[in-house]
C-alpha atoms as a PDB file:
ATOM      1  CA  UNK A   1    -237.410   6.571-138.838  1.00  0.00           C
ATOM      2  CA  UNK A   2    -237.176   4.505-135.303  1.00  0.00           C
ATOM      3  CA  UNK A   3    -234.180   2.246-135.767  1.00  0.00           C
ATOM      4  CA  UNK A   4    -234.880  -1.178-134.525  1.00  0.00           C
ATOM      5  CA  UNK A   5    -231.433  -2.097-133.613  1.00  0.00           C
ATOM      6  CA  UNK A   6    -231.541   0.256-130.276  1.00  0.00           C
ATOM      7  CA  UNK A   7    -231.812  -1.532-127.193  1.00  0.00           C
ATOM      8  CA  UNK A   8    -234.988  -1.892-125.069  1.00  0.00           C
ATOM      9  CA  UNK A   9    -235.213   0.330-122.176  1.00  0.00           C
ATOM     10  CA  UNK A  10    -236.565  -0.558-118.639  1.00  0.00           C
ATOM     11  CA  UNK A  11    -237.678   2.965-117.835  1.00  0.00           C
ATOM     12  CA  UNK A  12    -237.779   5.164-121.149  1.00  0.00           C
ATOM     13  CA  UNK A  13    -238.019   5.045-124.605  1.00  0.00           C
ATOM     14  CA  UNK A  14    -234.901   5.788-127.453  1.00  0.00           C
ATOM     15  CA  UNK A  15    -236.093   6.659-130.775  1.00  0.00           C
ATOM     16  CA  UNK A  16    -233.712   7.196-133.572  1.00  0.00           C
ATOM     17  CA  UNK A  17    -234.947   9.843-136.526  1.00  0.00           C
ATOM     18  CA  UNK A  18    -232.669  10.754-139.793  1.00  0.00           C
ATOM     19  CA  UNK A  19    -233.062  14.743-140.455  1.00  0.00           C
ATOM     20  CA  UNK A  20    -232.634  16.509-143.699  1.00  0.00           C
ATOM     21  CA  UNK A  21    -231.400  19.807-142.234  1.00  0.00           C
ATOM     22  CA  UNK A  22    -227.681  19.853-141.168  1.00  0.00           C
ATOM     23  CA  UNK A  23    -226.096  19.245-137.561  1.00  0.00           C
ATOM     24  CA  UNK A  24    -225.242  22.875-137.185  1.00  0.00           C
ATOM     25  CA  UNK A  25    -228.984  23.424-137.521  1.00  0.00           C
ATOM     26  CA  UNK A  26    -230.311  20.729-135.786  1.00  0.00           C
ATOM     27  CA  UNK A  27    -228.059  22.006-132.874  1.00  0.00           C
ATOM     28  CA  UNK A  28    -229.922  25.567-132.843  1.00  0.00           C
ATOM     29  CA  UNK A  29    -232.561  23.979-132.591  1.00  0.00           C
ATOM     30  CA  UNK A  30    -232.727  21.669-129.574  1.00  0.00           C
ATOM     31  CA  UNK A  31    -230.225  24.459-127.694  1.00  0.00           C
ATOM     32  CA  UNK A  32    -231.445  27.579-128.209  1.00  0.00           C
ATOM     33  CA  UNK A  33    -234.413  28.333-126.034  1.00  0.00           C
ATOM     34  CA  UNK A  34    -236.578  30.389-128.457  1.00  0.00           C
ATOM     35  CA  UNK A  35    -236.425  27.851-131.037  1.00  0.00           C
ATOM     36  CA  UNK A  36    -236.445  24.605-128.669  1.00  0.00           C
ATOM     37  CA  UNK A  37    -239.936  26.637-127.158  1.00  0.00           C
ATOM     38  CA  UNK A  38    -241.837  25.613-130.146  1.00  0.00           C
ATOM     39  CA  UNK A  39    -241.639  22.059-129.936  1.00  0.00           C
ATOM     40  CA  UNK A  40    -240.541  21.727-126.298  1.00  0.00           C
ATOM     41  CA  UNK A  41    -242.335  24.648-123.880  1.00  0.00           C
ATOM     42  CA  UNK A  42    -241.029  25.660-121.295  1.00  0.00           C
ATOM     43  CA  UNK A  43    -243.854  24.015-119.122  1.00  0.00           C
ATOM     44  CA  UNK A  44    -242.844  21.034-119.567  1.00  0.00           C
ATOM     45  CA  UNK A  45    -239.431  21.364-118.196  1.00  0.00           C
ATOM     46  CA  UNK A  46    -238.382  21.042-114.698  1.00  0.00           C
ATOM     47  CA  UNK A  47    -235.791  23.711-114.986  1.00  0.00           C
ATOM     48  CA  UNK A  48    -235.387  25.953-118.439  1.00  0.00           C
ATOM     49  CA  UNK A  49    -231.579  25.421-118.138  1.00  0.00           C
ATOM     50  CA  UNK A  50    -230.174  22.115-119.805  1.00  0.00           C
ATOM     51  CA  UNK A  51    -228.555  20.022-117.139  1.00  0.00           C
ATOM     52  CA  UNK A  52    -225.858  18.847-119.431  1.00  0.00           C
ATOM     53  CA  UNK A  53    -223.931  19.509-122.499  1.00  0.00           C
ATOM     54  CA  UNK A  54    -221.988  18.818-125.217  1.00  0.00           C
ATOM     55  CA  UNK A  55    -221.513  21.828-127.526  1.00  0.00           C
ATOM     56  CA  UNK A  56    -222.483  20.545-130.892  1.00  0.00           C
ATOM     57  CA  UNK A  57    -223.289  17.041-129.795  1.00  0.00           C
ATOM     58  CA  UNK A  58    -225.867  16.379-127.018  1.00  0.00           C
ATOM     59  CA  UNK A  59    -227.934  17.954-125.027  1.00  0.00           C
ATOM     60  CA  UNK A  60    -229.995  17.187-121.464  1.00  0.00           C
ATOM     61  CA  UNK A  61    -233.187  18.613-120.103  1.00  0.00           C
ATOM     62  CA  UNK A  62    -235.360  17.908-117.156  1.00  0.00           C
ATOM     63  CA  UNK A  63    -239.180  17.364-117.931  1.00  0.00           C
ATOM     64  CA  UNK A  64    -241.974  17.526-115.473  1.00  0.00           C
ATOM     65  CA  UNK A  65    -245.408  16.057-115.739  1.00  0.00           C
ATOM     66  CA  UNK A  66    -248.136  18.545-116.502  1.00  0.00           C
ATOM     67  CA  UNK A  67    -250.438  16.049-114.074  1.00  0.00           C
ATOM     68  CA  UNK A  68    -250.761  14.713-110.999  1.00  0.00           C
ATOM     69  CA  UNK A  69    -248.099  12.528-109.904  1.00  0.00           C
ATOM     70  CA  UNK A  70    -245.959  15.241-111.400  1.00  0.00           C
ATOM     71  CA  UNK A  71    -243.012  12.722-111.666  1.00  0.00           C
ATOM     72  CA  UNK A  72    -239.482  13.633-113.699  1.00  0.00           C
ATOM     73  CA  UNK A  73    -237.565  12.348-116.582  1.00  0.00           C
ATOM     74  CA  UNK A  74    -234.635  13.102-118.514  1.00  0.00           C
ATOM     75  CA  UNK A  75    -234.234  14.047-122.058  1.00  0.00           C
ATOM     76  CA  UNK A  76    -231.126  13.533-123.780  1.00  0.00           C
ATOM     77  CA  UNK A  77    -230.899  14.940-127.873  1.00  0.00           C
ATOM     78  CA  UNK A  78    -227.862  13.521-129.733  1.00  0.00           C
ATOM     79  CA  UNK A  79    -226.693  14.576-132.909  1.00  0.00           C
ATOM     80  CA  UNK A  80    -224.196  12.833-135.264  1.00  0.00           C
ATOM     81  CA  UNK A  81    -223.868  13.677-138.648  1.00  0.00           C
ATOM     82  CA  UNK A  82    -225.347  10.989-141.573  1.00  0.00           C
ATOM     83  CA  UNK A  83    -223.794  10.195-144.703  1.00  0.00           C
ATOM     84  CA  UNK A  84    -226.595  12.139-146.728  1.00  0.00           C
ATOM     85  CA  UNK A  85    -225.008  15.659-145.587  1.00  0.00           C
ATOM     86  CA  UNK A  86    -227.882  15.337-143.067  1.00  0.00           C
ATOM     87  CA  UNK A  87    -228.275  14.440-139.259  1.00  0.00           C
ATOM     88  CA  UNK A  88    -229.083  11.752-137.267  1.00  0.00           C
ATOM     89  CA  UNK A  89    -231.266  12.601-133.959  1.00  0.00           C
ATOM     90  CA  UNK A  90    -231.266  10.227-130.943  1.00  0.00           C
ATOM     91  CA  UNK A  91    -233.857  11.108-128.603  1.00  0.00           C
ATOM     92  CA  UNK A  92    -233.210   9.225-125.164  1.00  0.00           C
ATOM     93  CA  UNK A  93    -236.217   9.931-122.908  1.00  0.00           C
ATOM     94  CA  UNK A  94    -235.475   8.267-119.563  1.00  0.00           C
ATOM     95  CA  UNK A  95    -238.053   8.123-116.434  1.00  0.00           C
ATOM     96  CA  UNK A  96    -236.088   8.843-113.063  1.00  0.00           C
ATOM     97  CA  UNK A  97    -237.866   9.964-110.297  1.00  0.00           C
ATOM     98  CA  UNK A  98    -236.654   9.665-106.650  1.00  0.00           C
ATOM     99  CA  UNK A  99    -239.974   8.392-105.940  1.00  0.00           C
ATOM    100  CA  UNK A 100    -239.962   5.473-108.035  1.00  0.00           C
ATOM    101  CA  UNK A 101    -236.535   4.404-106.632  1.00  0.00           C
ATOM    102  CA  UNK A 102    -237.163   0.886-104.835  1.00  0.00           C
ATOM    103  CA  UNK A 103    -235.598   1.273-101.394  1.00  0.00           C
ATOM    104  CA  UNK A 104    -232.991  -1.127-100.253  1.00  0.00           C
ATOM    105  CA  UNK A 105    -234.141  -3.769 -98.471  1.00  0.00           C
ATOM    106  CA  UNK A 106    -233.030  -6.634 -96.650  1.00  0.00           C
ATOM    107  CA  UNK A 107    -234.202 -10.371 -97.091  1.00  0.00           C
ATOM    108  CA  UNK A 108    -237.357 -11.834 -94.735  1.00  0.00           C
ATOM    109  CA  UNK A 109    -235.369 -15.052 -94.244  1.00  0.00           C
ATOM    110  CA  UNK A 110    -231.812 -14.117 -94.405  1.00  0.00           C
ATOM    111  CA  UNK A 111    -230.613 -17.592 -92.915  1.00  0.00           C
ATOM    112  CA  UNK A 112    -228.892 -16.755 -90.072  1.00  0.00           C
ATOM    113  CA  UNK A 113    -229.141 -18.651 -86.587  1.00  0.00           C
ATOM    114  CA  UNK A 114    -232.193 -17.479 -84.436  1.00  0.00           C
ATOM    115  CA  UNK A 115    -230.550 -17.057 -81.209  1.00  0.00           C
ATOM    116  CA  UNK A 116    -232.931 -16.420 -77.941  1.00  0.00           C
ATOM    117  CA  UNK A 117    -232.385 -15.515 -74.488  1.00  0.00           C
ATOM    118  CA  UNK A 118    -233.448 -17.051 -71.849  1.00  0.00           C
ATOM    119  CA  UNK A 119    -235.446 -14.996 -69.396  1.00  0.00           C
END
């Protein structure tokens, strides 16, 4: 169930979903590769390892676009336990791609004194 409550994100989506099955095996699932295979392949990851982790609590992968542009995103799995003897999974899915990074630019009209030589 998507919890309403969660903020709006500029460049990803956080959905929110209570699980029957306990933390412990929520955990195996999202960490161990043979079991996170069959609802997250392999292809779709930028690297197979997780780029960070919190035993028991989160984890972070690195996706890749199957299609041209090919851009990147983070996915970050949290799991607390609920008070049903069940788990709550938080699913942060976050665009970040270098090449969507604006670069740092200055103003047109900074208003600063046009100074001139004379020739």
């Amino acid at each position: 169930m998507n919890n309403p409550e969660i903020p709006e994100r500029k460049n990803g989506i956080e959905l929110e979903y209570q699980l029957d099955e306990p933390p412990q095996k929520v955990w195996r699932a999202i960490s161990t590769p043979e079991l996170r295979q069959n609802w997250l392949p392999q292809e779709a990851l930028a690297n197979p390892e997780a780029i960070s982790v919190t035993p028991g609590e989160e984890v972070s992968y690195r996706l890749r676009d199957d299609a041209p542009p090919f851009l990147e995103s983070n996915v970050t799995f949290r799991i607390t336990p609920n008070a049903n003897g069940g788990t709550s999974l938080r699913i942060i899915h976050e665009l970040d791609d270098a090449r969507l990074r604006e670069p740092e630019r200055e103003a047109a009209n900074n208003n600063g004194l046009t100074v001139m030589r004379a020739a």
